[in-house]
PDB file of N, CA and C in Angstrom:
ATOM      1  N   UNK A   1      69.138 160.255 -97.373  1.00  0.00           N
ATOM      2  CA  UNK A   1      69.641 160.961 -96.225  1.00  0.00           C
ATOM      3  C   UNK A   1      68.488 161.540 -95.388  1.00  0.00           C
ATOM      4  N   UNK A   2      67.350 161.894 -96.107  1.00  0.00           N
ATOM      5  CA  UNK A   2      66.418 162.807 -95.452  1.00  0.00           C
ATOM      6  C   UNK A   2      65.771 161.664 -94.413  1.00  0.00           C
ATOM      7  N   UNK A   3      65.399 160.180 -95.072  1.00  0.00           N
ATOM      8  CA  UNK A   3      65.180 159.071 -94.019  1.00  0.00           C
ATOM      9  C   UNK A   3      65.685 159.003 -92.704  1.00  0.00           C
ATOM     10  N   UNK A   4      66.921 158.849 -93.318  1.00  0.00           N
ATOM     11  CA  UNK A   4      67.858 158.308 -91.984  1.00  0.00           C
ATOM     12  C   UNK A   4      67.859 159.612 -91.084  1.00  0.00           C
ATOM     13  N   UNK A   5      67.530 160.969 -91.393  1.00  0.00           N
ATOM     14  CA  UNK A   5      67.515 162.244 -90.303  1.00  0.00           C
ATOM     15  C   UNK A   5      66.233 162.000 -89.756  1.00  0.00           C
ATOM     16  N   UNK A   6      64.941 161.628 -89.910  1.00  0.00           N
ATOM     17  CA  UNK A   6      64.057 161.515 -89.862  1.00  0.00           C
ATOM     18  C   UNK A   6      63.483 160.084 -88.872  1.00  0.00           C
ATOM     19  N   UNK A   7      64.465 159.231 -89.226  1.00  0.00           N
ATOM     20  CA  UNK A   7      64.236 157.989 -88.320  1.00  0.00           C
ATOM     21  C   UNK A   7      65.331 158.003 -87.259  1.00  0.00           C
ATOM     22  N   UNK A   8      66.273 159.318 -86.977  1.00  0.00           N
ATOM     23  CA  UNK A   8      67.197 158.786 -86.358  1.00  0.00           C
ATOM     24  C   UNK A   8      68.719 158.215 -86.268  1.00  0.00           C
ATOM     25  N   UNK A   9      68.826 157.911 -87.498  1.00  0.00           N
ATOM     26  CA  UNK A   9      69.828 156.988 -87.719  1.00  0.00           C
ATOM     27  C   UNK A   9      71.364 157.682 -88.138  1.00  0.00           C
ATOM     28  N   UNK A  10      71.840 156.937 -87.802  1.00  0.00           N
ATOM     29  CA  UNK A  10      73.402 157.493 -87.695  1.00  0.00           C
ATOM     30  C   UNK A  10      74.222 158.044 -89.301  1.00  0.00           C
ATOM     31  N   UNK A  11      74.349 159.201 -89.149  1.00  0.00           N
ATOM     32  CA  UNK A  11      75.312 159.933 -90.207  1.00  0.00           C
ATOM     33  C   UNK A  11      76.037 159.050 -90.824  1.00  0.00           C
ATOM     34  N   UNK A  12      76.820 158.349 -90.165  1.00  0.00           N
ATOM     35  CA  UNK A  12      77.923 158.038 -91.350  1.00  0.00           C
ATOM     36  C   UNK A  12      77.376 155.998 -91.663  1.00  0.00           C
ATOM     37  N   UNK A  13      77.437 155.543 -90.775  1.00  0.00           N
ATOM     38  CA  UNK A  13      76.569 153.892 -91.326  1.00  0.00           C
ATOM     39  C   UNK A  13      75.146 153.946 -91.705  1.00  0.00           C
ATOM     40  N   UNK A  14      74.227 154.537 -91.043  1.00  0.00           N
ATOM     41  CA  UNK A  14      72.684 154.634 -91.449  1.00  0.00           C
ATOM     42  C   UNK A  14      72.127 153.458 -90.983  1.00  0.00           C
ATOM     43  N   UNK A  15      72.746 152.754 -89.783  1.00  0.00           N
ATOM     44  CA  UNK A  15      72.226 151.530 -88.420  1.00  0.00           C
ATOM     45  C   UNK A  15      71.731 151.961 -87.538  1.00  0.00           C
ATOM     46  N   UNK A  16      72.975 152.539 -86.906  1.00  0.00           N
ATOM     47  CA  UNK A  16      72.958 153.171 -85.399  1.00  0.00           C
ATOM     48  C   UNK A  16      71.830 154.095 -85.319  1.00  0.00           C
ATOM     49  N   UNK A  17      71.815 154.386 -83.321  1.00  0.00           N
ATOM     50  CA  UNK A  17      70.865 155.234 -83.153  1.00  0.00           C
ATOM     51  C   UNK A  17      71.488 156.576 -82.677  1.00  0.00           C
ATOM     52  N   UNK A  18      70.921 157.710 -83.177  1.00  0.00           N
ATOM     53  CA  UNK A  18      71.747 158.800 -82.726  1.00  0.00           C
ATOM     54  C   UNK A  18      71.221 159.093 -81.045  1.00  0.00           C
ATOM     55  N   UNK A  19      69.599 159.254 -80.848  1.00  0.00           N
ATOM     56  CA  UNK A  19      69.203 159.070 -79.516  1.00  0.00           C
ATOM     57  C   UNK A  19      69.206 157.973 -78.814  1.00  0.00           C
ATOM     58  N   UNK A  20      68.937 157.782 -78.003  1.00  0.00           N
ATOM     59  CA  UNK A  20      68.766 156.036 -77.339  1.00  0.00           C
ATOM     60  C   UNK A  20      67.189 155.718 -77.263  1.00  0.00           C
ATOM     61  N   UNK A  21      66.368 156.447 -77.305  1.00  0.00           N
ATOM     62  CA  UNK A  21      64.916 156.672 -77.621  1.00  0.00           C
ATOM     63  C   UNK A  21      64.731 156.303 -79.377  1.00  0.00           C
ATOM     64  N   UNK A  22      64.577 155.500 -79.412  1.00  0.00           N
ATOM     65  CA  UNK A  22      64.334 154.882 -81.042  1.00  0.00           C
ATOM     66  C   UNK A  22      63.119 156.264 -81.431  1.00  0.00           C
ATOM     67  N   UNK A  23      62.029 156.861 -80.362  1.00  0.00           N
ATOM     68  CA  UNK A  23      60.809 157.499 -81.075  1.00  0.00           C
ATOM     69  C   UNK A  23      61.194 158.547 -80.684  1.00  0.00           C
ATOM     70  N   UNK A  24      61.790 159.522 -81.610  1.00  0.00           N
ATOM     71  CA  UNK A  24      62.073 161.190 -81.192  1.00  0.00           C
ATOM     72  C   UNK A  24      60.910 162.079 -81.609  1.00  0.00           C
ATOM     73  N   UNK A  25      59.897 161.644 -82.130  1.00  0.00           N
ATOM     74  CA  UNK A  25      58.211 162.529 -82.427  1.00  0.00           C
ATOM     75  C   UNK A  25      57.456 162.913 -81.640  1.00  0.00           C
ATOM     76  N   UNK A  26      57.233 162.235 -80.511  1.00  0.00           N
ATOM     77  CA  UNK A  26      56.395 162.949 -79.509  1.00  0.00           C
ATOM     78  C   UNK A  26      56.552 162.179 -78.028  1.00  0.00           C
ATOM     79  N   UNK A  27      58.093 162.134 -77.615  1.00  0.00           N
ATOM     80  CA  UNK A  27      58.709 162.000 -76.570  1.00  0.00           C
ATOM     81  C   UNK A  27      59.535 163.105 -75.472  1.00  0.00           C
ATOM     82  N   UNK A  28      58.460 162.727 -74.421  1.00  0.00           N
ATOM     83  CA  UNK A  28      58.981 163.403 -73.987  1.00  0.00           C
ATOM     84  C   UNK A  28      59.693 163.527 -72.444  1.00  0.00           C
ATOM     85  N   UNK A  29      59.932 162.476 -72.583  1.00  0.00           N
ATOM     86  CA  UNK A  29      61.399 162.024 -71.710  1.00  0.00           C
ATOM     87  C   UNK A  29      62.504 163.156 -72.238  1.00  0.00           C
ATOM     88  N   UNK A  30      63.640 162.927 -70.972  1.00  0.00           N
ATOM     89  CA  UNK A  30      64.806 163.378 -71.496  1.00  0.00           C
ATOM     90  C   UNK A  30      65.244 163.160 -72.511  1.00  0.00           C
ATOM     91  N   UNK A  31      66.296 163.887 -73.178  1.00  0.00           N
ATOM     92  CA  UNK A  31      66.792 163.485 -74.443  1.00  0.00           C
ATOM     93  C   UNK A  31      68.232 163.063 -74.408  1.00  0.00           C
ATOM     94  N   UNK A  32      68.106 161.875 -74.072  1.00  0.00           N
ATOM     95  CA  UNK A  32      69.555 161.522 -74.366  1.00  0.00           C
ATOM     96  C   UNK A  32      69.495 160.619 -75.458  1.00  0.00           C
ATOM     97  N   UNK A  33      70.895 161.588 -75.611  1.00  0.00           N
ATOM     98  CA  UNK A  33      72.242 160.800 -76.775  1.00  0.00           C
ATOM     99  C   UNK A  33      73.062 159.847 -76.420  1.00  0.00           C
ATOM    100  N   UNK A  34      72.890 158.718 -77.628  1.00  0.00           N
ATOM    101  CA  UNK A  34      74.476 157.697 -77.658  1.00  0.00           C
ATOM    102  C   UNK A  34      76.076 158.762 -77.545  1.00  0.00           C
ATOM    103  N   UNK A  35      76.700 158.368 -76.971  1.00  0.00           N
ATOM    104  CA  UNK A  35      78.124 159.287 -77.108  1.00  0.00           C
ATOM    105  C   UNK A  35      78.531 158.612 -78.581  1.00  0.00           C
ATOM    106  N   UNK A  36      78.497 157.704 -78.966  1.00  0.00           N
ATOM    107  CA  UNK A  36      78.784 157.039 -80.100  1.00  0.00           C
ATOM    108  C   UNK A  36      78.186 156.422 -81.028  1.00  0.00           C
ATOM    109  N   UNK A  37      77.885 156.266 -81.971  1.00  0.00           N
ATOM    110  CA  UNK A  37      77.290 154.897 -82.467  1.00  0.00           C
ATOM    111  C   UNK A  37      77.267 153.568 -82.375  1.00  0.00           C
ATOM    112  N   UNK A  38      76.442 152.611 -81.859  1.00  0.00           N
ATOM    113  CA  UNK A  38      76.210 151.520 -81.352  1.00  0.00           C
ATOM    114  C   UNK A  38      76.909 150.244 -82.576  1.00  0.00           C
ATOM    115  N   UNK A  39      76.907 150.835 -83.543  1.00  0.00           N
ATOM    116  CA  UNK A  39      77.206 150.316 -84.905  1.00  0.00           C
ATOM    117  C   UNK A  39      78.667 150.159 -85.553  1.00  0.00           C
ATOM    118  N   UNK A  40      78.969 151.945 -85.545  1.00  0.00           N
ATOM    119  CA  UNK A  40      80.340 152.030 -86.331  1.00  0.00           C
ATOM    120  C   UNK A  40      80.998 152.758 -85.297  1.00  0.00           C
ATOM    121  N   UNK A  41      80.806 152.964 -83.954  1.00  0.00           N
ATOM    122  CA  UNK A  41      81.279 154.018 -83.510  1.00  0.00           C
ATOM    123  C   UNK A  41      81.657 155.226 -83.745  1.00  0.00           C
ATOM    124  N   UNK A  42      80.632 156.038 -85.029  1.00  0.00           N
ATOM    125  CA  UNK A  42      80.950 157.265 -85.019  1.00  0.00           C
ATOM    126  C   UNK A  42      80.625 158.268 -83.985  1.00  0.00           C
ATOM    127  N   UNK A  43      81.226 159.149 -83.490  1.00  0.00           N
ATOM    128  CA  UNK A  43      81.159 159.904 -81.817  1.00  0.00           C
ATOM    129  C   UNK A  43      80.181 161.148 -82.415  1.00  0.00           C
ATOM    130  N   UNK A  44      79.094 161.284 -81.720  1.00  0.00           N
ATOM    131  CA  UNK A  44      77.886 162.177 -81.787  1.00  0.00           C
ATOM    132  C   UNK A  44      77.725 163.309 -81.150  1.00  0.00           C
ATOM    133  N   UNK A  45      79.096 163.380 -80.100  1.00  0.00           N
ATOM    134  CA  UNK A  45      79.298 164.473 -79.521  1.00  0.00           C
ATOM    135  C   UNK A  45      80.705 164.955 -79.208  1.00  0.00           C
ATOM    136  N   UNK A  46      80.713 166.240 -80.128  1.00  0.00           N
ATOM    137  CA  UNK A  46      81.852 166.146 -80.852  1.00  0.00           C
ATOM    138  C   UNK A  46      83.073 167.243 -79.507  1.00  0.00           C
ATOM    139  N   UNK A  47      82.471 168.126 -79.398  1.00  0.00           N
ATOM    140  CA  UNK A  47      83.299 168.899 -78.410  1.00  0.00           C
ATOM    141  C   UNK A  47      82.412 169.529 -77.341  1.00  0.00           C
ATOM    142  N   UNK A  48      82.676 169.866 -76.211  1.00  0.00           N
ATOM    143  CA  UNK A  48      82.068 170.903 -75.491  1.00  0.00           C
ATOM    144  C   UNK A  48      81.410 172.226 -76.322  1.00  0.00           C
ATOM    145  N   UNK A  49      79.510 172.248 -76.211  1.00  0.00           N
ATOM    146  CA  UNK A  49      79.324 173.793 -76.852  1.00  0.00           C
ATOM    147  C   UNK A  49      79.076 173.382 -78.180  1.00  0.00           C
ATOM    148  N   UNK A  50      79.270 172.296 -78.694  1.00  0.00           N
ATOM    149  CA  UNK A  50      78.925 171.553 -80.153  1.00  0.00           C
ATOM    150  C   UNK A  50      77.680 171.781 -80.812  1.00  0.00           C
ATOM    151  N   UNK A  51      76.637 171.513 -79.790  1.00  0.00           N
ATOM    152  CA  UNK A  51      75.074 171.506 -80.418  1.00  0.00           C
ATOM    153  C   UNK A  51      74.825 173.326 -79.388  1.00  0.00           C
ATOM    154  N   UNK A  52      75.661 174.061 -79.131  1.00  0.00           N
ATOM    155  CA  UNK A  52      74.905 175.640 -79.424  1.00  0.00           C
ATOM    156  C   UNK A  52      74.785 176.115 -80.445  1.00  0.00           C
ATOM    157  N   UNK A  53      74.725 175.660 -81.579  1.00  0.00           N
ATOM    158  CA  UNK A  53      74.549 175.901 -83.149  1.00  0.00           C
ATOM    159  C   UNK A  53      73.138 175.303 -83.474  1.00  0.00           C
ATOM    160  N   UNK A  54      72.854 174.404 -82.561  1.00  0.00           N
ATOM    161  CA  UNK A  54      71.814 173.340 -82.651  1.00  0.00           C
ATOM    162  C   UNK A  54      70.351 174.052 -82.590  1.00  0.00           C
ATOM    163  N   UNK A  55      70.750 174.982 -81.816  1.00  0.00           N
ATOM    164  CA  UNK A  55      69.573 176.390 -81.066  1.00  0.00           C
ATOM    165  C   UNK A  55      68.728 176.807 -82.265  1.00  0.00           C
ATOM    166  N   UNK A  56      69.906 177.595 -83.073  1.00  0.00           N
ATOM    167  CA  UNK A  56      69.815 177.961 -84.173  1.00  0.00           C
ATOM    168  C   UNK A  56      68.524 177.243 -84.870  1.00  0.00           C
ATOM    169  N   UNK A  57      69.127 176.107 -85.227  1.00  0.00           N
ATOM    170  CA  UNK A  57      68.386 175.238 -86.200  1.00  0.00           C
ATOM    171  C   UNK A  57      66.979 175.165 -85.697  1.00  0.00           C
ATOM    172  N   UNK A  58      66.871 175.081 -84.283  1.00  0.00           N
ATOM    173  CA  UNK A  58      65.785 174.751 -83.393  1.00  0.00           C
ATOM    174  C   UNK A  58      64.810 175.984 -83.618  1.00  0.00           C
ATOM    175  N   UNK A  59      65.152 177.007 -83.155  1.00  0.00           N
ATOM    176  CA  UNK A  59      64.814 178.360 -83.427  1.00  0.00           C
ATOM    177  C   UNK A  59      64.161 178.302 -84.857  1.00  0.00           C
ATOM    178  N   UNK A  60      64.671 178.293 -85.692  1.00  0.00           N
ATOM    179  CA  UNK A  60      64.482 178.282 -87.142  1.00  0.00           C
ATOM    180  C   UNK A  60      63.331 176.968 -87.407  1.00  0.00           C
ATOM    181  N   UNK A  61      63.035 176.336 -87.151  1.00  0.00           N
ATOM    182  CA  UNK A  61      62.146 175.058 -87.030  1.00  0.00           C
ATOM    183  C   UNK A  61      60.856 175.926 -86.432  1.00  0.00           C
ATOM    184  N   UNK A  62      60.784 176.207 -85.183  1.00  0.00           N
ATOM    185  CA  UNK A  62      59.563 176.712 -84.110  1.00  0.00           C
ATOM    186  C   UNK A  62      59.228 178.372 -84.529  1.00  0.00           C
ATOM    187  N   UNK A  63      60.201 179.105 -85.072  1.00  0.00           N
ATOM    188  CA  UNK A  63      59.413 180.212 -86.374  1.00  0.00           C
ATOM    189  C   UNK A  63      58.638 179.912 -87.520  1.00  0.00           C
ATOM    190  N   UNK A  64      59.084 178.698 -87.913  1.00  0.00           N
ATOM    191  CA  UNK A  64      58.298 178.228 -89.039  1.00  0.00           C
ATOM    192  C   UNK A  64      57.250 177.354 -88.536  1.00  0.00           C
ATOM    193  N   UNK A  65      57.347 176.896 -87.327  1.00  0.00           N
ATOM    194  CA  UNK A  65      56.050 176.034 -86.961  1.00  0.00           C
ATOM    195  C   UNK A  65      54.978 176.694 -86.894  1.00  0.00           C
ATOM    196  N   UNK A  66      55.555 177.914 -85.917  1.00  0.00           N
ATOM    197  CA  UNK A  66      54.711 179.113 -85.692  1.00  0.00           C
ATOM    198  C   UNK A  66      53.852 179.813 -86.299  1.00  0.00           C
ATOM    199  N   UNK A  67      54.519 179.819 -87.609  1.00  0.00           N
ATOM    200  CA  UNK A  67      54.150 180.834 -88.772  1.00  0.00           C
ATOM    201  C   UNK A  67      52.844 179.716 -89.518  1.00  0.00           C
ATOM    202  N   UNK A  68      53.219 178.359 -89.417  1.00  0.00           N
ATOM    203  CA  UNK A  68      52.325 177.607 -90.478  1.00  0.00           C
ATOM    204  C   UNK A  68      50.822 177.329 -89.317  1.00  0.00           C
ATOM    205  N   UNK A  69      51.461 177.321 -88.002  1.00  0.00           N
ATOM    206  CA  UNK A  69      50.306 176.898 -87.195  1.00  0.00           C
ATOM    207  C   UNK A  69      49.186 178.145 -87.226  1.00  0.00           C
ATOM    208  N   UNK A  70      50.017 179.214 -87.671  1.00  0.00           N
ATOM    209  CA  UNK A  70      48.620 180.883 -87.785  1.00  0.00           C
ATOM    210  C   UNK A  70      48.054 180.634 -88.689  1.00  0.00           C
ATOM    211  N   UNK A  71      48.864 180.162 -90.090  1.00  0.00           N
ATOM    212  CA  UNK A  71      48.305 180.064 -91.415  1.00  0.00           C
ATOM    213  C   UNK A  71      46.782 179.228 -91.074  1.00  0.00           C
ATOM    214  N   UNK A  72      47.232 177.973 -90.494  1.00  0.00           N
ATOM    215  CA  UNK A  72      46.287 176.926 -90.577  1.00  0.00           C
ATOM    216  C   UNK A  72      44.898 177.456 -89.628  1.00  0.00           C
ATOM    217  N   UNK A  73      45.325 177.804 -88.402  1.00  0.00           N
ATOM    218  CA  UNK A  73      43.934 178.027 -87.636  1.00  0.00           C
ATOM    219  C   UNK A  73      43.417 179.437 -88.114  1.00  0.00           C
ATOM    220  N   UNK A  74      44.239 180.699 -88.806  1.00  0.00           N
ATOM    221  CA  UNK A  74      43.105 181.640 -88.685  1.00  0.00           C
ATOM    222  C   UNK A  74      41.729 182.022 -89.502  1.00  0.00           C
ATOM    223  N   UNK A  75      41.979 180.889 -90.555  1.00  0.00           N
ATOM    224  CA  UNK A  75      40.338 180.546 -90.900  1.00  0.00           C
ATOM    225  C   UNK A  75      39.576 180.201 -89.832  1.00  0.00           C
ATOM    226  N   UNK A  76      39.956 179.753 -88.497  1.00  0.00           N
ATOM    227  CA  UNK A  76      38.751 179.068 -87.441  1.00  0.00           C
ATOM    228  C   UNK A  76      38.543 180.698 -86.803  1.00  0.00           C
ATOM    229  N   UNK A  77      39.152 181.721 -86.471  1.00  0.00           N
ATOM    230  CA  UNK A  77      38.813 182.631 -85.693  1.00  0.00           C
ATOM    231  C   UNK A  77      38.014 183.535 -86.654  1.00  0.00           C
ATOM    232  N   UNK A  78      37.306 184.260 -86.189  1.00  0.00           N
ATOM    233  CA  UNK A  78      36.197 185.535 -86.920  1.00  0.00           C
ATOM    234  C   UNK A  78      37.099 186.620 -87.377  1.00  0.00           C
ATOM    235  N   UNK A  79      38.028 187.266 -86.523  1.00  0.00           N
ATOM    236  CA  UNK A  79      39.025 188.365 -87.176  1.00  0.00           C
ATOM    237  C   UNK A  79      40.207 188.025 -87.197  1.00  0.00           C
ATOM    238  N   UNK A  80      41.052 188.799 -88.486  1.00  0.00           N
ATOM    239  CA  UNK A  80      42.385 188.686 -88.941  1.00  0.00           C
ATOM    240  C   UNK A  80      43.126 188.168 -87.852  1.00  0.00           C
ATOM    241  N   UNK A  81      43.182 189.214 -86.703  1.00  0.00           N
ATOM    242  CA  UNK A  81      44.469 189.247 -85.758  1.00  0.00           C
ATOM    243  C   UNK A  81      43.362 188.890 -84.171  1.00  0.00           C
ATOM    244  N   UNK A  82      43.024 187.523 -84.417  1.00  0.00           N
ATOM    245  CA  UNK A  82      42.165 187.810 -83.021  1.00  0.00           C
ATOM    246  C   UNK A  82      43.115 186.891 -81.885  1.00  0.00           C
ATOM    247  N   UNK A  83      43.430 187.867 -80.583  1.00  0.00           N
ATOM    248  CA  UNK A  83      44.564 187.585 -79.843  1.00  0.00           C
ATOM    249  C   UNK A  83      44.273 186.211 -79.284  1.00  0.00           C
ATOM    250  N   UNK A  84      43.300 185.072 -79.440  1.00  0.00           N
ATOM    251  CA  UNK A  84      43.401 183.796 -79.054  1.00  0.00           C
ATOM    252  C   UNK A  84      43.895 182.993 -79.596  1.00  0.00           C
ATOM    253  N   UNK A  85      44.504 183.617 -81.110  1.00  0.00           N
ATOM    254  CA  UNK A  85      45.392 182.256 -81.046  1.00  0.00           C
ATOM    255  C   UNK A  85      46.719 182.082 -81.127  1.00  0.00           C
ATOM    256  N   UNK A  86      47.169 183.188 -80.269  1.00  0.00           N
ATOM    257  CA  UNK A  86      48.210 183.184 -79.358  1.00  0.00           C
ATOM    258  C   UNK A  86      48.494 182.036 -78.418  1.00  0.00           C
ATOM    259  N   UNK A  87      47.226 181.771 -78.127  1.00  0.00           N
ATOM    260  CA  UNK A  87      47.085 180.241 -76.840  1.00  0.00           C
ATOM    261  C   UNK A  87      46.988 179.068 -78.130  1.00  0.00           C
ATOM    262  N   UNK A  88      46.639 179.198 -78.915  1.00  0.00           N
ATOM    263  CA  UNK A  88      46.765 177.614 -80.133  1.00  0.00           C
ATOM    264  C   UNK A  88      47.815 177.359 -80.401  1.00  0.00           C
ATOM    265  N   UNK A  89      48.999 178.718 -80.808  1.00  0.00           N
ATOM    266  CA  UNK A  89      50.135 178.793 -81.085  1.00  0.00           C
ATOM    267  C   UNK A  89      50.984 178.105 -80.138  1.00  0.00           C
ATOM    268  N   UNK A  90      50.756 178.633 -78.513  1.00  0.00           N
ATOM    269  CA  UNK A  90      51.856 178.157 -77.785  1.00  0.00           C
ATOM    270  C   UNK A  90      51.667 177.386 -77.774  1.00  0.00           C
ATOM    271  N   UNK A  91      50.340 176.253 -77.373  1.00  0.00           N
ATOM    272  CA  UNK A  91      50.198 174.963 -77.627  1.00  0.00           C
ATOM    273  C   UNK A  91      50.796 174.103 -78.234  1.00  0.00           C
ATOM    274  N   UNK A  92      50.914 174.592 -79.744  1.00  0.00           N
ATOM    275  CA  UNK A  92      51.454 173.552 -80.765  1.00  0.00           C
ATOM    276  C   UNK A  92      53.188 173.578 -80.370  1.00  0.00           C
ATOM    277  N   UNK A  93      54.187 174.380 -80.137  1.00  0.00           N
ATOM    278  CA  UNK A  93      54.922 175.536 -80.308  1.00  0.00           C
ATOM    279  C   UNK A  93      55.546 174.476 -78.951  1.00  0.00           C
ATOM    280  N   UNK A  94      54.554 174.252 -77.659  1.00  0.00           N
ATOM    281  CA  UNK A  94      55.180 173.521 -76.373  1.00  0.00           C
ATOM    282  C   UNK A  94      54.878 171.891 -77.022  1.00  0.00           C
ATOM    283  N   UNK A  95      54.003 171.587 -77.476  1.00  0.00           N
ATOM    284  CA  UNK A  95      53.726 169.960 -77.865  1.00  0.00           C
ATOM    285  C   UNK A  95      54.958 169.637 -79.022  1.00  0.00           C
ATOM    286  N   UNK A  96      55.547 170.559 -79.893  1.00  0.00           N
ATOM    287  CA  UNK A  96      56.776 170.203 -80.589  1.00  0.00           C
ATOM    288  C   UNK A  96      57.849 170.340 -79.953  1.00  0.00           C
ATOM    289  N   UNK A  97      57.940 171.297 -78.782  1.00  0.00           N
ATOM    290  CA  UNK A  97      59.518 171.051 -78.245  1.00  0.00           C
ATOM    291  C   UNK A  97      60.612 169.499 -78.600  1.00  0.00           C
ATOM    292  N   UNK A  98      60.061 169.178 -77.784  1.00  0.00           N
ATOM    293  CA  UNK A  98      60.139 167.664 -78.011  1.00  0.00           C
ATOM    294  C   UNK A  98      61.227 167.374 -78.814  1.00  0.00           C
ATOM    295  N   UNK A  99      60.196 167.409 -79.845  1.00  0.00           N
ATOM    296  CA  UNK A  99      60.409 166.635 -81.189  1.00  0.00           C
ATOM    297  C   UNK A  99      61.784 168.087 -81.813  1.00  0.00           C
ATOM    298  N   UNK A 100      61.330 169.369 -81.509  1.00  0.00           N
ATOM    299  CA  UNK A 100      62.278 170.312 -82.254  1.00  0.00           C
ATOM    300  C   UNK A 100      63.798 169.650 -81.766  1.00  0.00           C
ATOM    301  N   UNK A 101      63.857 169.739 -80.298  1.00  0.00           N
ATOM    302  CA  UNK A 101      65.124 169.631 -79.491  1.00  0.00           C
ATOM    303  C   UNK A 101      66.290 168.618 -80.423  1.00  0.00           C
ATOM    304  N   UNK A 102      65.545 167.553 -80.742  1.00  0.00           N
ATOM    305  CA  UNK A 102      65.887 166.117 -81.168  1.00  0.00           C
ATOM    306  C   UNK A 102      66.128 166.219 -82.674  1.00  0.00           C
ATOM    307  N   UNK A 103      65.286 167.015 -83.332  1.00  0.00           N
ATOM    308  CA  UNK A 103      65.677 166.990 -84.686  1.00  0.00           C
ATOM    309  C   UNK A 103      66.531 168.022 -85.283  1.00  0.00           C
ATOM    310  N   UNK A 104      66.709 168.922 -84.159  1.00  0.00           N
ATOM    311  CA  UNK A 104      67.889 170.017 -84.565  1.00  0.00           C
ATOM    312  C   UNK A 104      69.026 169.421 -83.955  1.00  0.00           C
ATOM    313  N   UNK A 105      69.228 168.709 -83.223  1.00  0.00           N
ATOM    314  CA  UNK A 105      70.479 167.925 -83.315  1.00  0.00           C
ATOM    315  C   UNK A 105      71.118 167.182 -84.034  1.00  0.00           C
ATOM    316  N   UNK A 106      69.834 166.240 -84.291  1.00  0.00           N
ATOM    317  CA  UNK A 106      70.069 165.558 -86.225  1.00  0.00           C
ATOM    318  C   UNK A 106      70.620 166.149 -86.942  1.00  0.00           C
ATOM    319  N   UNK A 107      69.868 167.443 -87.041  1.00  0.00           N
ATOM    320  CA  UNK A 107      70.420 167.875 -88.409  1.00  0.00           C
ATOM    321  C   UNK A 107      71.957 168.580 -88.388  1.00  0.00           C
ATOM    322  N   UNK A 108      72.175 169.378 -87.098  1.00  0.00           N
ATOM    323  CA  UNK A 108      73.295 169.674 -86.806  1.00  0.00           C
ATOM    324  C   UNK A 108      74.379 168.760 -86.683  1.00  0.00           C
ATOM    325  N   UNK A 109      74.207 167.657 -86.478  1.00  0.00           N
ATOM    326  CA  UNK A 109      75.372 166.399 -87.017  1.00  0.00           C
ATOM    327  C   UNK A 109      75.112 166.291 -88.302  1.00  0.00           C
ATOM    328  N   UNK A 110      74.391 166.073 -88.864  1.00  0.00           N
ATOM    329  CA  UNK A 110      74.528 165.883 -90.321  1.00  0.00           C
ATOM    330  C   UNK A 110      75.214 167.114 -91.217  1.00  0.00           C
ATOM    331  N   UNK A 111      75.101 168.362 -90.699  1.00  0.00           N
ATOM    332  CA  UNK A 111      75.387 169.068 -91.151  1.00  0.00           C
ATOM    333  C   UNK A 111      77.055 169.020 -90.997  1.00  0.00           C
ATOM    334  N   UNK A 112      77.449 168.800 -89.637  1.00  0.00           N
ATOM    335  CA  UNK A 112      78.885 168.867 -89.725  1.00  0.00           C
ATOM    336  C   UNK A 112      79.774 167.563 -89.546  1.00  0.00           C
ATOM    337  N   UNK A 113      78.669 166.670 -90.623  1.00  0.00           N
ATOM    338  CA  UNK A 113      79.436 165.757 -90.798  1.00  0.00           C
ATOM    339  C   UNK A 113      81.019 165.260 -91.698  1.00  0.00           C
ATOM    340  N   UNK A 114      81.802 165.055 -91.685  1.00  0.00           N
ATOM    341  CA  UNK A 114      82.743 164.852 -92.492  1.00  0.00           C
ATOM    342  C   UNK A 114      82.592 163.688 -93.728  1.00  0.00           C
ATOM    343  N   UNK A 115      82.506 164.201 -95.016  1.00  0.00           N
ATOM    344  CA  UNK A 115      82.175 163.037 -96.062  1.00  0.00           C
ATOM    345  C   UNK A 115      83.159 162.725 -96.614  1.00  0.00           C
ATOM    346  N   UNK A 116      83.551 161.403 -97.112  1.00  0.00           N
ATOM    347  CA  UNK A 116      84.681 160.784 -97.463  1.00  0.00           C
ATOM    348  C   UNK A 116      84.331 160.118 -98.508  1.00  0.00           C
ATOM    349  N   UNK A 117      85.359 160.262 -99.900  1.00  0.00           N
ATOM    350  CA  UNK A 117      84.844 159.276-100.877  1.00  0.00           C
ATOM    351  C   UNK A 117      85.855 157.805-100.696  1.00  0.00           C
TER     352      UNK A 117
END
């Protein structure tokens, strides 16, 4: 499952494309969605207001980007809290949008997907 969120691929067959952009990593075109799956026709957009939950997830992604991108650079600065890398942060923080937008949607379909045995 973690593949198929990761490449894209549709919740319930694991063919289809959930974006129409096969590369959701560092695109940054619009983001459009299939209304359906190209495959099984499962529908990717489920009601009006569907992916404002999606935020959430997004949010929760770019705190943690945030948090790992301080970890990593503040060995490069001389003091603990030195206010430049505030500018490294947003950097990384605007170069993932992108990719956040797209994969908190993933996951927010997957999450409210319906499973059937």
């Amino acid at each position: 499952m973690i593949k198929n969120i990761l490449t894209n691929k549709c919740p319930n067959c694991g063919e289809g494309k959930i974006f129409k952009n096969s590369n959701i990593y560092f695109n940054f075109r619009k983001a459009e969605m299939n209304e359906s799956c190209p495959k099984c026709g499962f529908k990717n957009r489920k009601e009006p207001g569907f992916f404002y939950g999606a935020m959430y997830v997004s949010y929760g992604l770019t705190v943690g980007q945030g948090i790992l991108t301080y970890l990593m650079a503040s060995p490069f600065f001389s003091e603990r809290f030195d206010l430049r890398i505030i500018w490294v942060i947003a950097l990384v923080l605007i170069l993932l949008s992108s990719f956040n937008l797209r994969i908190s949607r993933i996951l927010w379909i997957y999450l409210f997907k319906e499973y059937r045995n």
